[in-house]
Structures are given as structure tokens and as C-alpha cells.
C-alpha atoms as a PDB file:
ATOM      1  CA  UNK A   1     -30.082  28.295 -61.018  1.00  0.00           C
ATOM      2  CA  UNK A   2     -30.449  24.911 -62.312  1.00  0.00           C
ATOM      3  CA  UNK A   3     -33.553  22.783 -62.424  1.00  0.00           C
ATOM      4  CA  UNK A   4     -32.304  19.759 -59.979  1.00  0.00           C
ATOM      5  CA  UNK A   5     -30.706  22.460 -57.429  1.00  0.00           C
ATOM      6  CA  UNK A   6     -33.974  24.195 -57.239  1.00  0.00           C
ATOM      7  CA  UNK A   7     -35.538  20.588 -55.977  1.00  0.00           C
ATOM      8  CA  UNK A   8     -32.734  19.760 -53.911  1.00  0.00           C
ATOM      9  CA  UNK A   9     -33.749  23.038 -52.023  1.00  0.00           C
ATOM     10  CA  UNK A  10     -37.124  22.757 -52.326  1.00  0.00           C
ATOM     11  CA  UNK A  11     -36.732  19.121 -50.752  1.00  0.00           C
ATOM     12  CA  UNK A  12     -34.880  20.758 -47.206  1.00  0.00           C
ATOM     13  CA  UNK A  13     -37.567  22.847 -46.793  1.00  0.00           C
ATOM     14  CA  UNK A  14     -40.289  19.670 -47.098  1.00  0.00           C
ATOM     15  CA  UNK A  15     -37.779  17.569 -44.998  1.00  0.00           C
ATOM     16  CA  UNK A  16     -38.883  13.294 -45.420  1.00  0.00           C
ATOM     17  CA  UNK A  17     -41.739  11.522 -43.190  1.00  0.00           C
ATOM     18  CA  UNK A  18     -40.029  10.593 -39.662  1.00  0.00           C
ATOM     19  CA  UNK A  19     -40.221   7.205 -40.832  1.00  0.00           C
ATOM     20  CA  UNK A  20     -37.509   6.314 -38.615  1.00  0.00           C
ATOM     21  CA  UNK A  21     -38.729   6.996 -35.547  1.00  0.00           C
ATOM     22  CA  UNK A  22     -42.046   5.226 -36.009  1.00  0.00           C
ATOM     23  CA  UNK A  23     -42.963   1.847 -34.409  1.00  0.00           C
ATOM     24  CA  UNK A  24     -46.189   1.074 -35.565  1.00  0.00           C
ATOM     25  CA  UNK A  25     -47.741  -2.709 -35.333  1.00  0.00           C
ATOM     26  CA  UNK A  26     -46.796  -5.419 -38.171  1.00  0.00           C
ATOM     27  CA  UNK A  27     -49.640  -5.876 -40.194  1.00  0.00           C
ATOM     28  CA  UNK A  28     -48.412  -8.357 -42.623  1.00  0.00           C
ATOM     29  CA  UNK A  29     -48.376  -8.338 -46.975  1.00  0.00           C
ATOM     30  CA  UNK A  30     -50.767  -6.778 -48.200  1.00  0.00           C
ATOM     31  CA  UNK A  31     -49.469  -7.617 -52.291  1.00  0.00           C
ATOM     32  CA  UNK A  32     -46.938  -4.334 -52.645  1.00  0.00           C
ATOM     33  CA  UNK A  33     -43.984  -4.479 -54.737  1.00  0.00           C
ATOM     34  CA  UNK A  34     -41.434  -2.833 -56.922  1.00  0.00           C
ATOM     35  CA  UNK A  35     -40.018  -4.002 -59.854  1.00  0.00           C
ATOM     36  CA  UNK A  36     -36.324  -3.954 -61.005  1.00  0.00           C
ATOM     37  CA  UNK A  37     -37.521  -1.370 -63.474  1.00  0.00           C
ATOM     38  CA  UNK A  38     -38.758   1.548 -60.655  1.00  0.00           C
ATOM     39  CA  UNK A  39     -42.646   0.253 -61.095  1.00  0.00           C
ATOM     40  CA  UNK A  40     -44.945  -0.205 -57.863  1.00  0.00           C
ATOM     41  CA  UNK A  41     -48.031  -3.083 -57.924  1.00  0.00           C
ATOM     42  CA  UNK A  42     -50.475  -4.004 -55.619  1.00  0.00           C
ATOM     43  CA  UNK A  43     -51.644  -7.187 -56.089  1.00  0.00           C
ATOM     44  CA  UNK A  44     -49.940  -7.632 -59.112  1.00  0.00           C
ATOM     45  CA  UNK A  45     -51.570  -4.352 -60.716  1.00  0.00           C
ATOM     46  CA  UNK A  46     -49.228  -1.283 -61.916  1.00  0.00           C
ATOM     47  CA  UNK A  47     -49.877   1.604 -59.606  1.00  0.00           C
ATOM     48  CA  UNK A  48     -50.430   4.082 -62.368  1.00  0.00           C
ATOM     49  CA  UNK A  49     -50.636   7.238 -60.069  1.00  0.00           C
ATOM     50  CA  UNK A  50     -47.617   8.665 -59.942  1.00  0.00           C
ATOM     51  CA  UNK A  51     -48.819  11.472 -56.790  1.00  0.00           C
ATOM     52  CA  UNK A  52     -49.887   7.504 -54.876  1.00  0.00           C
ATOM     53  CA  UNK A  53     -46.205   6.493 -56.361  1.00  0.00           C
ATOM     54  CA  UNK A  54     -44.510   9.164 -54.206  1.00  0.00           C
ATOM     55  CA  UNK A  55     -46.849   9.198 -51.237  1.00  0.00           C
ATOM     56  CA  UNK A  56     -45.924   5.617 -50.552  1.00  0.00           C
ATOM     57  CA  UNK A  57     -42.060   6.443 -51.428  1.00  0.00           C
ATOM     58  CA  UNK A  58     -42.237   8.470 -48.610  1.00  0.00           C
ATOM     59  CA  UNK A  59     -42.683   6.011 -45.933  1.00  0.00           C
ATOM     60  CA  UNK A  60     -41.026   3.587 -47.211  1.00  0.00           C
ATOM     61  CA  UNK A  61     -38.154   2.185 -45.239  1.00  0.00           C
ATOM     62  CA  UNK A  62     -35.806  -0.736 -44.861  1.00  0.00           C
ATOM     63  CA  UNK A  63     -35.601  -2.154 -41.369  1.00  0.00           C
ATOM     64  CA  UNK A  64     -32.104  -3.455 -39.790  1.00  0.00           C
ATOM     65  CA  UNK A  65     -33.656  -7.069 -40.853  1.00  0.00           C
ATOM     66  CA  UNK A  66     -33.278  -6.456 -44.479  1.00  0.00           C
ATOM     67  CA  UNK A  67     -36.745  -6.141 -45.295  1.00  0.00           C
ATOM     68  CA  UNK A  68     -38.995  -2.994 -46.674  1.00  0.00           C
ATOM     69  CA  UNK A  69     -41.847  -0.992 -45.421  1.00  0.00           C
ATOM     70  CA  UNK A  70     -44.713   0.927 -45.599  1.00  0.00           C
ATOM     71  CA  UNK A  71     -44.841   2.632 -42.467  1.00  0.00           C
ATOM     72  CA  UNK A  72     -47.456   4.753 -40.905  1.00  0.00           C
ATOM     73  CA  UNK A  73     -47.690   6.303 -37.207  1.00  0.00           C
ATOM     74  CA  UNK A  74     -49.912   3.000 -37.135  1.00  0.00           C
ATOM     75  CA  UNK A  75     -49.242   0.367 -39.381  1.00  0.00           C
ATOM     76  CA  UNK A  76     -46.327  -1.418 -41.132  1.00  0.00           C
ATOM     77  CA  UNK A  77     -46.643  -3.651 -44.338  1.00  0.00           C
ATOM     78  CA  UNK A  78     -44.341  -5.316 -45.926  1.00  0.00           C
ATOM     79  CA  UNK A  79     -43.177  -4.322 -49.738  1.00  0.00           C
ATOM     80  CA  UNK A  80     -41.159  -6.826 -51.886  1.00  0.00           C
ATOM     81  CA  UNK A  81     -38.192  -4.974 -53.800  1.00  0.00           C
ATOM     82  CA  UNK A  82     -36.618  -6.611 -56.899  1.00  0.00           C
ATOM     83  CA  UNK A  83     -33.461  -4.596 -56.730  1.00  0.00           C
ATOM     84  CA  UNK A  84     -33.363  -0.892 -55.396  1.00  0.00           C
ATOM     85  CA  UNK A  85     -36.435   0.661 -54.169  1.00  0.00           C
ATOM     86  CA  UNK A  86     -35.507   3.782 -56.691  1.00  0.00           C
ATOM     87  CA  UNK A  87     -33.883   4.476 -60.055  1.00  0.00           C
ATOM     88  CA  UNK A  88     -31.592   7.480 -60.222  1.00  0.00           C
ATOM     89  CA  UNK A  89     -33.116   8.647 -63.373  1.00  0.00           C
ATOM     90  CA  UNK A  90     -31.609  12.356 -64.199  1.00  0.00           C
ATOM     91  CA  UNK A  91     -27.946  13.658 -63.165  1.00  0.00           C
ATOM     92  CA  UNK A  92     -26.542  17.116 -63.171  1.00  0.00           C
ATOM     93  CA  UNK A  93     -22.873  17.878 -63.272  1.00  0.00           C
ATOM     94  CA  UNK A  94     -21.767  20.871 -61.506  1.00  0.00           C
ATOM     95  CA  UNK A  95     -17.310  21.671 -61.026  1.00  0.00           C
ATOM     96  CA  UNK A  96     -14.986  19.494 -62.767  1.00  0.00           C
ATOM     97  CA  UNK A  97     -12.397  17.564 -60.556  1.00  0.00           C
ATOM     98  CA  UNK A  98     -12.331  17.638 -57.018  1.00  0.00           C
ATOM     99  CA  UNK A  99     -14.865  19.925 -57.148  1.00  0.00           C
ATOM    100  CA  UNK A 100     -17.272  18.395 -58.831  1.00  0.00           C
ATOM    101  CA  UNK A 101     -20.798  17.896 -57.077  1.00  0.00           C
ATOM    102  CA  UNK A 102     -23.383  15.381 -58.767  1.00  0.00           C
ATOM    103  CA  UNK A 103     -26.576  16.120 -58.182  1.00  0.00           C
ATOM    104  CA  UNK A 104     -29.487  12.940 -58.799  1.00  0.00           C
ATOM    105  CA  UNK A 105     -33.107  12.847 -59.266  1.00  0.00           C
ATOM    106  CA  UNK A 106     -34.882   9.773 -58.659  1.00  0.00           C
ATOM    107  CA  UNK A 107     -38.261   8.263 -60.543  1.00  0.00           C
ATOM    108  CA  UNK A 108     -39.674   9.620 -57.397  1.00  0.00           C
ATOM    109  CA  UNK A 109     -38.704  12.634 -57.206  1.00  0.00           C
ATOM    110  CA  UNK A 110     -35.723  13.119 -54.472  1.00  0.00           C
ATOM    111  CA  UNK A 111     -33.400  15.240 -55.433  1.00  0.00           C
ATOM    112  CA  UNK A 112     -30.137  13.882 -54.013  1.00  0.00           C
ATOM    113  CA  UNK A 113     -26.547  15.432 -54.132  1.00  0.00           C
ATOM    114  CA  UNK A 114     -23.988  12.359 -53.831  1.00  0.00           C
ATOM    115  CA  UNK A 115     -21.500  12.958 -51.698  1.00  0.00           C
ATOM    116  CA  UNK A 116     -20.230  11.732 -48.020  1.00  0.00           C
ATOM    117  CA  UNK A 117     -23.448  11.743 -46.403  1.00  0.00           C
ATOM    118  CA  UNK A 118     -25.614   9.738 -49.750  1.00  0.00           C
ATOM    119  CA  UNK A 119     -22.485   7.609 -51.342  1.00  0.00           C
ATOM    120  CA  UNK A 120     -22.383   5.889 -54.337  1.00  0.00           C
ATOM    121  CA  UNK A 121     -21.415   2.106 -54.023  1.00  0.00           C
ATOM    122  CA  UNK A 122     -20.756   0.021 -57.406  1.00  0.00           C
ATOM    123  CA  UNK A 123     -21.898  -3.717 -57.517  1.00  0.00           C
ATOM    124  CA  UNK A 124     -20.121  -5.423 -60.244  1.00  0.00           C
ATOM    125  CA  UNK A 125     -23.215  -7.077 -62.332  1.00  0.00           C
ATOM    126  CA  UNK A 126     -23.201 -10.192 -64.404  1.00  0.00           C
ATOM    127  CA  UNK A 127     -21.484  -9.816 -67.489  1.00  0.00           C
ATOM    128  CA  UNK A 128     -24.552  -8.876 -69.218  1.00  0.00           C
ATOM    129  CA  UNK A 129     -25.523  -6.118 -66.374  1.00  0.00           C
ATOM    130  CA  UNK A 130     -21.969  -4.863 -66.003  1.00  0.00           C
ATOM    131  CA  UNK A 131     -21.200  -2.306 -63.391  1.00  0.00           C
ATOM    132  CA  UNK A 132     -24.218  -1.388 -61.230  1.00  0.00           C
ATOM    133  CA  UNK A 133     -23.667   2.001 -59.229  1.00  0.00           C
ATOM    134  CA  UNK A 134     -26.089   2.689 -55.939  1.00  0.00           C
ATOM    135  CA  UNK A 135     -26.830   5.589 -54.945  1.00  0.00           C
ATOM    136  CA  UNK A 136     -27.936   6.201 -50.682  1.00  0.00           C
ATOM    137  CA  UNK A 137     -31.315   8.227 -50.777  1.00  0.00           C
ATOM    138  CA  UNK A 138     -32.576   8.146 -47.205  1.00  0.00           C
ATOM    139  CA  UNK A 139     -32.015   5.489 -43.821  1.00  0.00           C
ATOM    140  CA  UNK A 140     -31.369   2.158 -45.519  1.00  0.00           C
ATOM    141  CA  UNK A 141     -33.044   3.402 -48.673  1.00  0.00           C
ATOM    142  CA  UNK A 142     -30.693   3.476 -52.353  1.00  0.00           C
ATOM    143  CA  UNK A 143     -31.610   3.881 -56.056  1.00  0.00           C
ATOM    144  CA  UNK A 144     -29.916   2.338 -58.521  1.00  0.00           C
ATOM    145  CA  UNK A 145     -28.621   4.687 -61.104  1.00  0.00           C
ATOM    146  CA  UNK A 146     -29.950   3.433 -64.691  1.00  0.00           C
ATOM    147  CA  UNK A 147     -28.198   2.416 -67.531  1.00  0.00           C
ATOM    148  CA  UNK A 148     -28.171   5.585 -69.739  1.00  0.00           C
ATOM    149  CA  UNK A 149     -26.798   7.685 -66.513  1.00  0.00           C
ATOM    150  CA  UNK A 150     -23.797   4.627 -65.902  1.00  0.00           C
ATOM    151  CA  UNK A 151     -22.323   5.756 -69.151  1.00  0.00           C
ATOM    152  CA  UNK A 152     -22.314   9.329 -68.052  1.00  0.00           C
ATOM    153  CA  UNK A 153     -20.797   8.163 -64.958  1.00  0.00           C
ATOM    154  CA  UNK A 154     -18.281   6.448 -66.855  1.00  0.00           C
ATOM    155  CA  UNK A 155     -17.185   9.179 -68.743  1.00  0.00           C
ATOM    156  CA  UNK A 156     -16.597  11.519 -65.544  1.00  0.00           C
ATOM    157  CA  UNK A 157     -14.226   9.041 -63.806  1.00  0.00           C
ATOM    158  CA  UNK A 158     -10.827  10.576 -62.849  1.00  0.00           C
ATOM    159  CA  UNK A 159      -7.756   9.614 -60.579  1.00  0.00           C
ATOM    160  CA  UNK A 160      -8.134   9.566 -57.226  1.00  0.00           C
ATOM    161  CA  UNK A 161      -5.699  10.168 -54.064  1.00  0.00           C
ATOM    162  CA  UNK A 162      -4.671   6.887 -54.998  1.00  0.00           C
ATOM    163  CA  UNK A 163      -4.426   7.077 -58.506  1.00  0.00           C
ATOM    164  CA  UNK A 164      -7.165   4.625 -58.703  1.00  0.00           C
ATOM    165  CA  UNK A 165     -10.137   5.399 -61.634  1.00  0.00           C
ATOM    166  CA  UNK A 166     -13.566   6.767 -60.026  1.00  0.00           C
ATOM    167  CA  UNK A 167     -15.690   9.814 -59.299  1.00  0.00           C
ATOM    168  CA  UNK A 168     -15.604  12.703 -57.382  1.00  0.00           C
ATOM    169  CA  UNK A 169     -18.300  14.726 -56.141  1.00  0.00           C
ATOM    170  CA  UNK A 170     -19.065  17.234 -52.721  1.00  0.00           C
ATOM    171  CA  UNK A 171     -15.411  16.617 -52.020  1.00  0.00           C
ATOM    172  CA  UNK A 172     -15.773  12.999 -51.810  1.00  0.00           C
ATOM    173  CA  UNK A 173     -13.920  10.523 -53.530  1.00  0.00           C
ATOM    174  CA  UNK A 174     -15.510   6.907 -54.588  1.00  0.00           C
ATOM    175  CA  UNK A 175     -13.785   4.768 -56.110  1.00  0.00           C
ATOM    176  CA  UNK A 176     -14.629   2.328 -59.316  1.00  0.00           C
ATOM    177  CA  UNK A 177     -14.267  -1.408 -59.251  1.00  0.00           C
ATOM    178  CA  UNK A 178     -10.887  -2.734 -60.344  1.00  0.00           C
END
């Protein structure tokens, strides 16, 4: 079996932090951010541990307000987010066509397979960004898939129903900008 389907299973078995169905107490910014490149600070100082990294990644969330999260059973801080709260770093290709799955890790670890339930959504960039594809990871939570795996991306897209240019995977259609 392949590396990322072993973590995708290994993931269902973990399951995520109930996040969700937490309503701890706002306790304000405490200095937590991510950069546009994947990297967390706290008070303006890398968070080098990547095992901290993923702990926090875990209850993170993005609230119906449009902001991010640390949450707790008993506490809620706030987290600034340049972009996406997670890079898609590594993609596996399974099928060709229609029955094609892609499978995504992210710089945290989730193991995601894109499909109906996590979509991919393109945001067409300034001309020196071009085409940037999101990927859903969890709640309100994407990763933007990074630069190298775009051009893979690129060179997968097929017709559609429609005849229209974009990528299939887990029986799912999506569709690249015109």
C-alpha cells in the first residue's frame, strides 16, 4: 500500500479533536500566527517544534465570523492566518480519469483524499501568484496546495461533463478557472 493511504487510515482511526462542539470562554490574543508560508509564531518567535506545530493544528478552527482559533474544552484564543491555515505539501495520484482519487498531505500532517466531502476551490492569484487551488481539511479549515504541487495539478487536468478543463478525483469533478 502506499505511504499517504497508510496515513489517511491511520488518521480514521485517531479521528480530529471535537473542536466543533466546544464553547469554551474568549480569552483574547495571546501573539499566535501563521504565515503565508505554513510557519506558526508566538509572539513573533518561529514555533520550531513541529509535535507543538500539530498539537495546536488540532484545535484549531475557524468560527462562522471568519476568524481562527485555538480552542480548548476551556479556552479560545485567537490566531492570525496570512492565507490558509495549511499547505498541501505532498500529493499522490491513484486511477486515471474519472477514477482518479488524489490523495494530500499537509505540513501538518492530515492526510486528506479530495473529493466531494474536502473540495478543491481555485482562487485566481495576481498575475505573479497565478492560480491558487484550496484544498477543505476539516470544519472551515483549508490548505493551500503549494506551488510545486499546482504544476502537478496542472498537468492532470482533463474534460469534464462539460467539456470544461479541470480535475477529477473520488468521482468528483472540479472544475479550473476559465
Amino acid at each position: 500500500m502506499d505511504k499517504l493511504e497508510d496515513l489517511l487510515k491511520q488518521a480514521a482511526v485517531k479521528g480530529s479533536a471535537p473542536v466543533e462542539r466546544w464553547d469554551p470562554p474568549y480569552c483574547g490574543d495571546i501573539g499566535l500566527s501563521i504565515t503565508g508560508d505554513g510557519q506558526w509564531h508566538y509572539q513573533g518567535s518561529v514555533i520550531a517544534r513541529p509535535g507543538l506545530v500539530r498539537l495546536f493544528a488540532r484545535v484549531l478552527r475557524r468560527d462562522e465570523d471568519g476568524r481562527y482559533y485555538l480552542v480548548t474544552p476551556v479556552e479560545k484564543v485567537d490566531v492570525a492566518i496570512a492565507d490558509a491555515p495549511f499547505l498541501a505539501v505532498e500529493m499522490q495520484v491513484t486511477g486515471v480519469a474519472q477514477a482518479q482519487a488524489l490523495l494530500f498531505r499537509t505540513n501538518v500532517d492530515d492526510v486528506v483524499k479530495c473529493g466531494a466531502d474536502h473540495p478543491l476551490r481555485f482562487v485566481e492569484g495576481d498575475p505573479d501568484h497565478g492560480l491558487k487551488p484550496y484544498l477543505h481539511v476539516r470544519g472551515r479549515l483549508e490548505a493551500l496546495v503549494t506551488r510545486a504541487l499546482v504544476y502537478d495539478l496542472v498537468e492532470l487536468a482533463a474534460p469534464g461533463p462539460d467539456g470544461a478543463l479541470g480535475l477529477w478525483s473520488d468521482g468528483t469533478f472540479f472544475p479550473l478557472p476559465a
